[in-house]
Protein backbone atom coordinates (compact mmCIF):
# COMPACT_ATOMS: atom_id res chain seq x y z
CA UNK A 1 0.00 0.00 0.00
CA UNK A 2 1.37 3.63 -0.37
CA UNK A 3 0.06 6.55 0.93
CA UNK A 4 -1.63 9.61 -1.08
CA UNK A 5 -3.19 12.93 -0.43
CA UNK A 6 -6.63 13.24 1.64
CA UNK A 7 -9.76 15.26 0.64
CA UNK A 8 -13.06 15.80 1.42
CA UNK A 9 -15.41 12.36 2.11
CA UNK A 10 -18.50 11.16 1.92
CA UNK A 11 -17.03 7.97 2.57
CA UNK A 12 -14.57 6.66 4.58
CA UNK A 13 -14.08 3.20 3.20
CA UNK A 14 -14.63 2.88 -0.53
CA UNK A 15 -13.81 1.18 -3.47
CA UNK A 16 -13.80 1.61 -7.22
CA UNK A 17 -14.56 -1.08 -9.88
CA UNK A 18 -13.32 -1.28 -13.57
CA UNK A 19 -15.24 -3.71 -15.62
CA UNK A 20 -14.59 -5.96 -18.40
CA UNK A 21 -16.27 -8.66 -19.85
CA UNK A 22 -14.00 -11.11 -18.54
CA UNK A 23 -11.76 -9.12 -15.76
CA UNK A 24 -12.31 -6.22 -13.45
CA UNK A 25 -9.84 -4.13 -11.51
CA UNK A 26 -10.54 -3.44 -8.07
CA UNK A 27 -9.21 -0.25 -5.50
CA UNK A 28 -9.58 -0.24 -2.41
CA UNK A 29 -9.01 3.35 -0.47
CA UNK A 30 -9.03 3.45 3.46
CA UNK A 31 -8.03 5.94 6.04
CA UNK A 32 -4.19 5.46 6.82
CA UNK A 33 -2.88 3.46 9.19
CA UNK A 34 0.34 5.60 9.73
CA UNK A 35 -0.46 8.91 9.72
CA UNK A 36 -3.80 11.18 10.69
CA UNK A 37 -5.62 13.03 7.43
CA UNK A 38 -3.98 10.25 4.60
CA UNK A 39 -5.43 7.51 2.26
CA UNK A 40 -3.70 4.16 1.08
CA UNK A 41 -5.04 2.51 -1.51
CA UNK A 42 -4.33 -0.84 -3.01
CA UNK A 43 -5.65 -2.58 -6.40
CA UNK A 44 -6.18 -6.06 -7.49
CA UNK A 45 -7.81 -7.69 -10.00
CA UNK A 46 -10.42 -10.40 -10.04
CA UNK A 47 -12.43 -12.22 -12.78
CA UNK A 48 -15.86 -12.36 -13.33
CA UNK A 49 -16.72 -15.64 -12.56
CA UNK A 50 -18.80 -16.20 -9.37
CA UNK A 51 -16.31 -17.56 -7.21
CA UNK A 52 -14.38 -14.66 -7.97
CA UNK A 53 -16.45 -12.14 -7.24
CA UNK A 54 -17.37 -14.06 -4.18
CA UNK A 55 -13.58 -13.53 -2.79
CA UNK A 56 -13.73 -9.60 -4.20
CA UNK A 57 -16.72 -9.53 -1.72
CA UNK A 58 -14.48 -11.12 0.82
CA UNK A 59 -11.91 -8.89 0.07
CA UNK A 60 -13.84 -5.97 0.63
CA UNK A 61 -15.01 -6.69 3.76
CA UNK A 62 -11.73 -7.27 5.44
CA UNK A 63 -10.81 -3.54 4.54
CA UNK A 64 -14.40 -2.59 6.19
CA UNK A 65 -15.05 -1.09 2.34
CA UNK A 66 -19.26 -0.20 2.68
CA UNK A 67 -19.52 1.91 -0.67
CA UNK A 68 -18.52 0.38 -3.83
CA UNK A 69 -18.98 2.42 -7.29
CA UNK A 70 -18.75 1.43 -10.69
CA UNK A 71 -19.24 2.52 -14.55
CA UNK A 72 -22.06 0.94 -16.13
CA UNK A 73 -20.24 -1.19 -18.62
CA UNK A 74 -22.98 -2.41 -21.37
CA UNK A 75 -24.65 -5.64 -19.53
CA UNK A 76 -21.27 -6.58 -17.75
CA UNK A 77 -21.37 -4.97 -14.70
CA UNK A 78 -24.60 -7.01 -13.44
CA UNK A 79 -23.23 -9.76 -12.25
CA UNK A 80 -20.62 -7.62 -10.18
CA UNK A 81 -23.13 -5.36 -8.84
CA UNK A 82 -25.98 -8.04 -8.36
CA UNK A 83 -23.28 -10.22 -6.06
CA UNK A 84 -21.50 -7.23 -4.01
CA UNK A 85 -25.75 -5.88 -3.03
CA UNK A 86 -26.33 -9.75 -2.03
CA UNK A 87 -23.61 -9.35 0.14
CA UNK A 88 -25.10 -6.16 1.44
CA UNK A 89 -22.30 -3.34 0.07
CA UNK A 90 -23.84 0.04 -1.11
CA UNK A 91 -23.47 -0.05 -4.76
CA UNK A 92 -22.66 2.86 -6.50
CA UNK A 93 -23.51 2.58 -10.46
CA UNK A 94 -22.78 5.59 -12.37
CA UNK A 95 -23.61 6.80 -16.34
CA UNK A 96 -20.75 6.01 -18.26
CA UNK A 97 -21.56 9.76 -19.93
CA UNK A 98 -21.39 11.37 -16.78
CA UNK A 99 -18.04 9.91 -15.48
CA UNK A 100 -16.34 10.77 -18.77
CA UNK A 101 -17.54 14.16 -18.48
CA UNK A 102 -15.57 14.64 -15.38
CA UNK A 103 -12.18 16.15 -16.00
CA UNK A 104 -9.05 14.44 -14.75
CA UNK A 105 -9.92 10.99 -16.08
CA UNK A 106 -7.35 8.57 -16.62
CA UNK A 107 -7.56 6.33 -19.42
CA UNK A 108 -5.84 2.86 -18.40
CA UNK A 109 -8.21 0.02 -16.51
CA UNK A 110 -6.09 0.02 -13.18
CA UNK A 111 -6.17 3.97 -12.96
CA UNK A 112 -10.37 4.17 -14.07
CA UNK A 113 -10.70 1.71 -10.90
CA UNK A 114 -8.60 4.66 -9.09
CA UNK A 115 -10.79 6.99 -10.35
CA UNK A 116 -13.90 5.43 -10.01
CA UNK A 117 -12.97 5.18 -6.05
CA UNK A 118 -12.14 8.93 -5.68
CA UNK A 119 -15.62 9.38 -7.48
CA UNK A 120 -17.31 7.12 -4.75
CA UNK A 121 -15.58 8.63 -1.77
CA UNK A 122 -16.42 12.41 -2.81
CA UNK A 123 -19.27 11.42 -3.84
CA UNK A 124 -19.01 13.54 -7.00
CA UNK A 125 -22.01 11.86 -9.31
CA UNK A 126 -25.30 10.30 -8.52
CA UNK A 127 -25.86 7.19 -8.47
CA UNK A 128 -28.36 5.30 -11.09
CA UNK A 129 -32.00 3.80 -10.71
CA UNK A 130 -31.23 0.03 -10.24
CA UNK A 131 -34.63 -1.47 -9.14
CA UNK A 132 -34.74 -4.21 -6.47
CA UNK A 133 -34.70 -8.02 -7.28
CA UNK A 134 -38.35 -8.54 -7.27
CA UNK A 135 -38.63 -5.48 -10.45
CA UNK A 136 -35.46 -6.90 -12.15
CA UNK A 137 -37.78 -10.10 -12.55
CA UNK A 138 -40.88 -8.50 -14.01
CA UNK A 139 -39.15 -6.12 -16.15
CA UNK A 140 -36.96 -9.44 -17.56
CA UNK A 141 -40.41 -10.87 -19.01
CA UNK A 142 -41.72 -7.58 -19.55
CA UNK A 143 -39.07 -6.64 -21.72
CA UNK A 144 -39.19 -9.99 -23.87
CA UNK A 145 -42.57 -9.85 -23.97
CA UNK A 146 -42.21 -6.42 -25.66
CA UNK A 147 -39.30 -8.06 -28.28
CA UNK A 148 -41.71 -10.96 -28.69
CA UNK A 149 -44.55 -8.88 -29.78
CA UNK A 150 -42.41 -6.83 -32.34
CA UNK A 151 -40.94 -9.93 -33.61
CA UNK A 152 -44.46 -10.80 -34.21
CA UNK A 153 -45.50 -7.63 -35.72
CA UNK A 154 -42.32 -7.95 -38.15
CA UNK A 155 -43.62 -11.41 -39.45
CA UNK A 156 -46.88 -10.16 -39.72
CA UNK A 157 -45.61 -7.03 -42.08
CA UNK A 158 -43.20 -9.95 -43.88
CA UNK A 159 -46.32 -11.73 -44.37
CA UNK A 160 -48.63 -9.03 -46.21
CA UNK A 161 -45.15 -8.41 -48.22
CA UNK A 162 -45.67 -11.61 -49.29
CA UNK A 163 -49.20 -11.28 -50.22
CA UNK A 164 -48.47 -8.04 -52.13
CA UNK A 165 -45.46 -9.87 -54.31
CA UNK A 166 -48.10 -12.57 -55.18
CA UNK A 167 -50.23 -9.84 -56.67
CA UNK A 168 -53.22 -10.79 -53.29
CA UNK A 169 -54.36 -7.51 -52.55
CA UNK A 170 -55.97 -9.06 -49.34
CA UNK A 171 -55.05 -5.95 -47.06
CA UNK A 172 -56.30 -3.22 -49.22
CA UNK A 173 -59.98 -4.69 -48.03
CA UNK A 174 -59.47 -6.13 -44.93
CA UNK A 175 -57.39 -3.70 -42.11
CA UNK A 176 -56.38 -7.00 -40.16
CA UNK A 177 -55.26 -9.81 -42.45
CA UNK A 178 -54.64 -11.72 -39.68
CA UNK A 179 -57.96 -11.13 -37.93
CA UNK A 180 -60.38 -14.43 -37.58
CA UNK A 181 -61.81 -14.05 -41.50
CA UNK A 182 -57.93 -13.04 -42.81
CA UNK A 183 -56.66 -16.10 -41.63
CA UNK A 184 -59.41 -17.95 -42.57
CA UNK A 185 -58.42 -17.35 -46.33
CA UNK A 186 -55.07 -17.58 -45.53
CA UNK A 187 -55.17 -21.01 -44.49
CA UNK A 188 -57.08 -21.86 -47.34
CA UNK A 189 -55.23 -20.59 -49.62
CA UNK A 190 -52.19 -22.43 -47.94
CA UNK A 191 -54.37 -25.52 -48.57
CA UNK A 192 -54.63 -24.91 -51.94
CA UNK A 193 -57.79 -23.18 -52.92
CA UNK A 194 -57.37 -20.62 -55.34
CA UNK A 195 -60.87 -19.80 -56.30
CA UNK A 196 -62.10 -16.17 -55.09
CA UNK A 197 -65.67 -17.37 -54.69
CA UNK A 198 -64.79 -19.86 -52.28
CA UNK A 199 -62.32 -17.69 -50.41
CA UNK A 200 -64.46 -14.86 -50.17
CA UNK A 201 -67.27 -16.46 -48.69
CA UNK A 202 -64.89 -17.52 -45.58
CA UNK A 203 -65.57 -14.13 -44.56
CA UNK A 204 -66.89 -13.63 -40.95
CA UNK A 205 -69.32 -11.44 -39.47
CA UNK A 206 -69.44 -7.83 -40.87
CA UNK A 207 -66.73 -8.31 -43.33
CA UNK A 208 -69.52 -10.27 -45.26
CA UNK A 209 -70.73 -6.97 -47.02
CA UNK A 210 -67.49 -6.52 -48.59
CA UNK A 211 -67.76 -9.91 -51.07
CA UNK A 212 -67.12 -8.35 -54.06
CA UNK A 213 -64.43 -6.40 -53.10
CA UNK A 214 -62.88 -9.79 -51.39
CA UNK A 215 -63.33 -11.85 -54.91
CA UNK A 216 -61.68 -8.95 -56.90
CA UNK A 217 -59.03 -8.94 -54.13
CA UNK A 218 -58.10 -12.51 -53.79
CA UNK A 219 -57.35 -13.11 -57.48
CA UNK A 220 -54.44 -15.98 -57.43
CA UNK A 221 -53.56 -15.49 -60.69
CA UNK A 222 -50.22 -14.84 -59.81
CA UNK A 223 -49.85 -16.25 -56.44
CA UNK A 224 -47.98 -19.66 -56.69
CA UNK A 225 -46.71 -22.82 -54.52
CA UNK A 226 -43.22 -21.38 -53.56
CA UNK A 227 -45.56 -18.21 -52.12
CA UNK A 228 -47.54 -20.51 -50.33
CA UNK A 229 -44.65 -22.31 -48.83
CA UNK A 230 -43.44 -19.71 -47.57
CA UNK A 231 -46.76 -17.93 -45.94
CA UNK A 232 -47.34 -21.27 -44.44
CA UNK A 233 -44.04 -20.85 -42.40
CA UNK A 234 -44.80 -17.07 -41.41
CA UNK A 235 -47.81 -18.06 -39.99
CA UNK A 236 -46.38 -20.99 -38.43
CA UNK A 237 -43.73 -18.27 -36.72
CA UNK A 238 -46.46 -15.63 -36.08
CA UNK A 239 -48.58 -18.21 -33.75
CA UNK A 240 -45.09 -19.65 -31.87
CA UNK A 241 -44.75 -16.22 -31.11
CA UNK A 242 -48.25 -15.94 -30.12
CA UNK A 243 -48.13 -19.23 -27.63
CA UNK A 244 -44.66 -17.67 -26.20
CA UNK A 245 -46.32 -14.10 -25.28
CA UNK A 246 -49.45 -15.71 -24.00
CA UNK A 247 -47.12 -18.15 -21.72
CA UNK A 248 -44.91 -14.77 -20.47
CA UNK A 249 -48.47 -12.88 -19.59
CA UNK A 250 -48.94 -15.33 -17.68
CA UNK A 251 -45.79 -15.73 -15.80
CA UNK A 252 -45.66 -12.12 -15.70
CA UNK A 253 -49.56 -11.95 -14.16
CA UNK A 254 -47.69 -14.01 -11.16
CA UNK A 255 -44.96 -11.96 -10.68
CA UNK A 256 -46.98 -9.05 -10.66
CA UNK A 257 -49.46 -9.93 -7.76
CA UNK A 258 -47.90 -7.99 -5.11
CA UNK A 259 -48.19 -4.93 -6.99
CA UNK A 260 -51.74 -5.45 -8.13
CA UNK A 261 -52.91 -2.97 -6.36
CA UNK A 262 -50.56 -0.47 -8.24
CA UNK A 263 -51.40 -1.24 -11.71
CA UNK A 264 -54.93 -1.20 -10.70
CA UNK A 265 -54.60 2.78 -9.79
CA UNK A 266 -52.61 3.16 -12.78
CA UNK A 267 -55.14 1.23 -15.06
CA UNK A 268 -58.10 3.72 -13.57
CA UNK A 269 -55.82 6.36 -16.05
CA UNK A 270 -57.25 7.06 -19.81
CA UNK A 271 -55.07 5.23 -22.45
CA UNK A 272 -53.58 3.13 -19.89
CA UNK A 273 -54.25 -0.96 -19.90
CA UNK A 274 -52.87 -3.81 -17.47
CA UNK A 275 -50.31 -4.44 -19.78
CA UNK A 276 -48.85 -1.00 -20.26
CA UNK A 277 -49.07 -0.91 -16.57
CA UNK A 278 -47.12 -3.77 -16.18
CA UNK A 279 -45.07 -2.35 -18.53
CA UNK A 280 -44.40 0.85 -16.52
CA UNK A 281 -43.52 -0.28 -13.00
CA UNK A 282 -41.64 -3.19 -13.97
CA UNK A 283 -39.25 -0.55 -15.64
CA UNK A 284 -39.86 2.68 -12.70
CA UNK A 285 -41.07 0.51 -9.99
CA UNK A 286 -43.14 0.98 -6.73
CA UNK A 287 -40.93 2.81 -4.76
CA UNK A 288 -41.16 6.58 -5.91
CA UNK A 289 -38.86 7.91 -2.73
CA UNK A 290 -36.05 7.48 -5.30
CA UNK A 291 -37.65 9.85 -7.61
CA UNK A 292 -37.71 13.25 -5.57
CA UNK A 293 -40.50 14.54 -7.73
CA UNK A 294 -42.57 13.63 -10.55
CA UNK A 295 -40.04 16.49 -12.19
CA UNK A 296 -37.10 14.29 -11.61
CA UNK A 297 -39.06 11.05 -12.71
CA UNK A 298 -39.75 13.02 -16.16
CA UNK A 299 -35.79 14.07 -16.15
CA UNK A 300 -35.04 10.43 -15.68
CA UNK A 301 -37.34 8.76 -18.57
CA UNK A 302 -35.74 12.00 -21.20
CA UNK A 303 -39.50 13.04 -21.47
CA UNK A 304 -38.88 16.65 -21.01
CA UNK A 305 -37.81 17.85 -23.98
CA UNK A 306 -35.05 20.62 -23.07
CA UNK A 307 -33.94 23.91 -25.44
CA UNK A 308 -30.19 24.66 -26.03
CA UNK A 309 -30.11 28.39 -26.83
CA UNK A 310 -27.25 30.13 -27.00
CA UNK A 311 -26.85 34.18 -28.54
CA UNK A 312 -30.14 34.16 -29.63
CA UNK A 313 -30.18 31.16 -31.70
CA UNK A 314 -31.14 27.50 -30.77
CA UNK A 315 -28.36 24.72 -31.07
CA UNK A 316 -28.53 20.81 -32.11
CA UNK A 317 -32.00 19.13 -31.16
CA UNK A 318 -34.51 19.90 -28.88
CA UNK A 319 -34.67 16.27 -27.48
CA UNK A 320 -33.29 15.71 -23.61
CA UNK A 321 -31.34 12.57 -24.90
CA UNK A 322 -32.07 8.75 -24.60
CA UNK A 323 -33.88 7.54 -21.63
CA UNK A 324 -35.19 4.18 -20.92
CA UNK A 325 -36.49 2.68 -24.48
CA UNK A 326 -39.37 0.03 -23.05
CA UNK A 327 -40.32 2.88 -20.44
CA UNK A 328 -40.61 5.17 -23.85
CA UNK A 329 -42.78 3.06 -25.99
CA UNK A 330 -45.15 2.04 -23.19
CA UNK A 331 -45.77 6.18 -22.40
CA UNK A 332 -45.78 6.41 -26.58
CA UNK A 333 -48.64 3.73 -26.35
CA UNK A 334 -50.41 4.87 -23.58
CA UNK A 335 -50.11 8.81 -24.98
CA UNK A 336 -51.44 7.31 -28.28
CA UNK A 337 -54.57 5.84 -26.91
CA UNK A 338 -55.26 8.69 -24.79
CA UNK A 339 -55.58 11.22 -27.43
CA UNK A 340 -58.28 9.55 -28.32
CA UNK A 341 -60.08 9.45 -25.56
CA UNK A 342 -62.81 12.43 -24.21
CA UNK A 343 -60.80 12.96 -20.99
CA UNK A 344 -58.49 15.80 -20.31
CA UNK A 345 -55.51 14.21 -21.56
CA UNK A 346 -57.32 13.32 -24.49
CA UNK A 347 -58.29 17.79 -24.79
CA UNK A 348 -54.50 18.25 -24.21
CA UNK A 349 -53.29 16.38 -26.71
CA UNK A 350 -55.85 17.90 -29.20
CA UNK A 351 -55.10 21.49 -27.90
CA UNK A 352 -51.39 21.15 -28.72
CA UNK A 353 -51.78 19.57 -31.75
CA UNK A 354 -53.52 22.54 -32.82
CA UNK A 355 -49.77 24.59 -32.20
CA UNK A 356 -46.95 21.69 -32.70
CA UNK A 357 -46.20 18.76 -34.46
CA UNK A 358 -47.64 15.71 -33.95
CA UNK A 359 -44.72 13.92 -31.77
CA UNK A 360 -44.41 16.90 -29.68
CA UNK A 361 -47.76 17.30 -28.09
CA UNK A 362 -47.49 13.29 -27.59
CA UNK A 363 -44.72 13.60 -25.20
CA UNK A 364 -46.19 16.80 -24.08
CA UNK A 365 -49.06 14.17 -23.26
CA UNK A 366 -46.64 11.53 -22.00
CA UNK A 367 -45.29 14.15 -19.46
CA UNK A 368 -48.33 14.41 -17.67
CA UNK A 369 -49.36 10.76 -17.53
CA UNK A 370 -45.96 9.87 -15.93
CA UNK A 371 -46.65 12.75 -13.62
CA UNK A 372 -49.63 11.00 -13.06
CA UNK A 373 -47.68 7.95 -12.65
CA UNK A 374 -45.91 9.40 -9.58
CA UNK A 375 -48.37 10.91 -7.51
CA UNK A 376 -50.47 7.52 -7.86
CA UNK A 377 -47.59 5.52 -6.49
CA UNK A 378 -46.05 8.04 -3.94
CA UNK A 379 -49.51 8.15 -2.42
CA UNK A 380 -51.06 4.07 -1.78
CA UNK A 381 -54.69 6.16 -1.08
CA UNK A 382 -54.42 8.01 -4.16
CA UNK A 383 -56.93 7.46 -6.94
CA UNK A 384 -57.33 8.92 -10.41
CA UNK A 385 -60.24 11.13 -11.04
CA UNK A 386 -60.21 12.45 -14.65
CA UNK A 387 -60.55 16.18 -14.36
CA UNK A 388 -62.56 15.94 -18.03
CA UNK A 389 -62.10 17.32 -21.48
CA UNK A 390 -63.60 20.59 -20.16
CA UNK A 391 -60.82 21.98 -17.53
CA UNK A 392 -58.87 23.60 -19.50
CA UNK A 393 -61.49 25.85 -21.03
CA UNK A 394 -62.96 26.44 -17.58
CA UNK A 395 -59.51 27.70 -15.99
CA UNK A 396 -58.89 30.13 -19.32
CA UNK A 397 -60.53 33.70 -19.10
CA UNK A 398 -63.11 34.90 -21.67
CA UNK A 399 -60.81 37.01 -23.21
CA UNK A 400 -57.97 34.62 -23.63
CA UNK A 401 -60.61 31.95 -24.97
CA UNK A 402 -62.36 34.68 -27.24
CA UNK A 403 -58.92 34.88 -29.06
CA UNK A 404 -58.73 31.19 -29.64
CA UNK A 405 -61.75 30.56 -31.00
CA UNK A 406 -60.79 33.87 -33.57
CA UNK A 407 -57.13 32.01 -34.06
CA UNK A 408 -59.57 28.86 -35.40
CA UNK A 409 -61.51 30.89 -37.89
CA UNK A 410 -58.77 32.71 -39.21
CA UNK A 411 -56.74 28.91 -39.72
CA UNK A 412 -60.08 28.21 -41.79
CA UNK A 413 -59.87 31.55 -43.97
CA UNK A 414 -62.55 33.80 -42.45
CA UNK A 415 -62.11 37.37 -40.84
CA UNK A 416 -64.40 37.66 -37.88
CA UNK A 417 -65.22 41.12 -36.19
CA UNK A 418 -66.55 40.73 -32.63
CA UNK A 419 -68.14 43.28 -30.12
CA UNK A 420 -68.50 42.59 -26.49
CA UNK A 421 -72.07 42.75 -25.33
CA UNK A 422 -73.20 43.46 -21.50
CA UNK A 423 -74.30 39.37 -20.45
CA UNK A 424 -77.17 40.94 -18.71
CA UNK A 425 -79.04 43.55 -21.00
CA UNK A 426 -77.42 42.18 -24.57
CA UNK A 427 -76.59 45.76 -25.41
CA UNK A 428 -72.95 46.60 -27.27
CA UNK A 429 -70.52 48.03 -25.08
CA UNK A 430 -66.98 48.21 -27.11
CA UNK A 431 -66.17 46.98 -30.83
CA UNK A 432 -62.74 44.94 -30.90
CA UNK A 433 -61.29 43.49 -34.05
């Protein structure tokens, strides 16, 4: 061990942890054992197999270490960090942006492992969100459930492809050609009927009044056995992946029982289903005392879209970088759906629309429902009551609304002139244009 200068603490014991794939490099820093005010430090390295990182752990706790902090090294530093918090250390797992952005870095493995202890003993950068165990399971099925379903939805695009270079224009009549009377003809057609008759009359339900569009549509003129060979195996792929989701909702319904009551409040918000709520906590979790604020919950996810301005003029994209991509396409979902809905999300999204693109008033939308999100789960008595498509319009003055509803008829090419009237005689009072 040798001896180096002291500084400022926030902890006494400490270590720092470089990580590769198959090797990591360890410091340890401790008070001195020579002289008052010093630090001695010593480095090792370990591999990352578990009986390794079992004697790191070991290691550690002779030197009394109680904060460990490390660089979050693609997928590679989970097994260090999941093996140091079952031996109950404080880990310490910082953005690999943010500790590069720190000057003074080194660039050699045994001196980031330096480094990455002097970060952890100042305490110089905040730690990331790593949810507990229980969340880390969920949001492992959650997550494949999501790459199952858009493996599913790829084979389903492959599949009208298909259709299209067969000259089977199936899906310019039907919106789901893989609905109950879409597969229907599919399957026959696998089977080896090629008469449009026949197929069309496997329609179902109210697709029935579209026959003659089906017959013209399901000409096979063109469409020949290699095409069918090859549809049969997409749709043999597209219901594997169907048995595999169904199988992960279902383990997934299991792990999610303890936070049932959770994705119920959640599920009481417009746009939002069980599955999107699953969805959501598996990737924020329950426990919203690490989020401050719904502010710093919207920080976290990159939903609040930030503007670089410099001498008058903006600079590079408006965007607040890459967050969490499930947590993303779950609020993209949920936004989605409730822009349709007659709730006051629903008027918010339609009242931005009016001003911004498209994509803009959705996260616009998505930044309330995860501030939704967080006062539901920081409160367990908290319940969602919609405050209705109406509030907004309600809070605004007459004035302020006047000169909306004249923005609206100018966007449609009219010039309006109005005059305010007294609301309890009718008579003019002053002429505005």
């Amino acid at each position: 061990m040798h001896e180096v200068e002291d500084e400022p603490l926030f902890a006494e014991r400490a270590a720092g942890i470089d990580i590769a794939k198959a090797g990591i490099e360890v410091t340890v820093r401790v008070p001195s054992d020579t002289r008052a005010g010093r630090r001695q430090q010593e480095t090792r390295s370990f591999a990352t197999t578990r009986r390794d990182l079992e004697s790191l752990a070991d290691w550690l706790r002779s030197w009394g270490v109680t904060k460990v902090g490390m660089e979050a090294t693609g997928d590679y530093w989970k097994p260090v960090y999941f093996v140091l918090e079952s031996r109950d250390f404080d880990c310490q797992l910082y953005h690999a942006a943010a500790v590069k952005a720190l000057p003074g870095r080194p660039k050699t493995d045994r001196a980031d492992s330096v480094w990455l202890a002097r970060i952890t003993e100042r305490g110089s950068l905040p730690s990331s969100f790593v949810p507990p165990a229980p969340i880390r399971a969920l949001r492992t099925h959650t997550r494949y459930r999501r790459h199952l379903t858009q493996a599913r939805t790829a084979e389903k695009q492959r599949a009208e492809k298909l259709l299209e270079d067969g000259h089977l224009k199936l899906s310019s009549v039907i919106s789901d050609i893989h609905g109950v009377s879409g597969r229907a003809m599919l399957e026959a057609i696998i089977a080896g009927e090629r008469n449009p008759k026949t197929l069309a009359q496997l329609a179902r339900g109210t697709m029935r009044g579209k026959i003659a569009q089906l017959e013209e549509a399901l000409d096979c003129s063109f469409f020949t056995g290699e095409h069918a060979a090859i549809l049969k195996m997409m749709l043999a792929a597209i219901d594997s992946f169907t048995a595999q989701i169904d199988e992960l909702t279902a383990r997934i319904e299991v792990l999610a029982q303890p936070y049932l009551s959770q994705i119920e409040r959640l599920d009481a918000v417009h746009g939002v289903g069980t599955i999107s709520a699953q969805d959501v906590i598996a990737e924020i979790g329950v426990d919203m005392t690490v989020f401050p604020t719904a502010a710093h919950l919207v920080s976290w996810a990159k939903w609040c879209p930030q503007v670089r301005q410099s001498g008058g003029k903006r600079k590079g994209a408006n965007a607040a970088g890459r967050g969490n991509p499930y947590l993303s396409a779950a609020l993209g979902e949920i936004a989605i759906s409730a822009s349709r809905t007659q709730s006051f999300l629903g008027a918010k999204y339609r009242r931005l629309v009016k001003r911004m693109p498209k994509k803009k008033a959705l996260v616009a939308t998505g930044n309330s429902v995860l501030t939704i999100f967080h006062a539901l789960l920081s409160d367990s008595a908290a319940s969602y009551h919609d405050l209705g498509p109406g509030y907004y319009e309600q809070r605004t003055n007459i004035r302020r609304q006047a000169r909306n509803h004249l923005r609206n008829l100018e966007r449609l090419g009219y010039h309006v002139t109005i005059q305010t009237i007294n609301p309890d005689t009718g008579e003019l009072l002053t002429a505005t244009a």
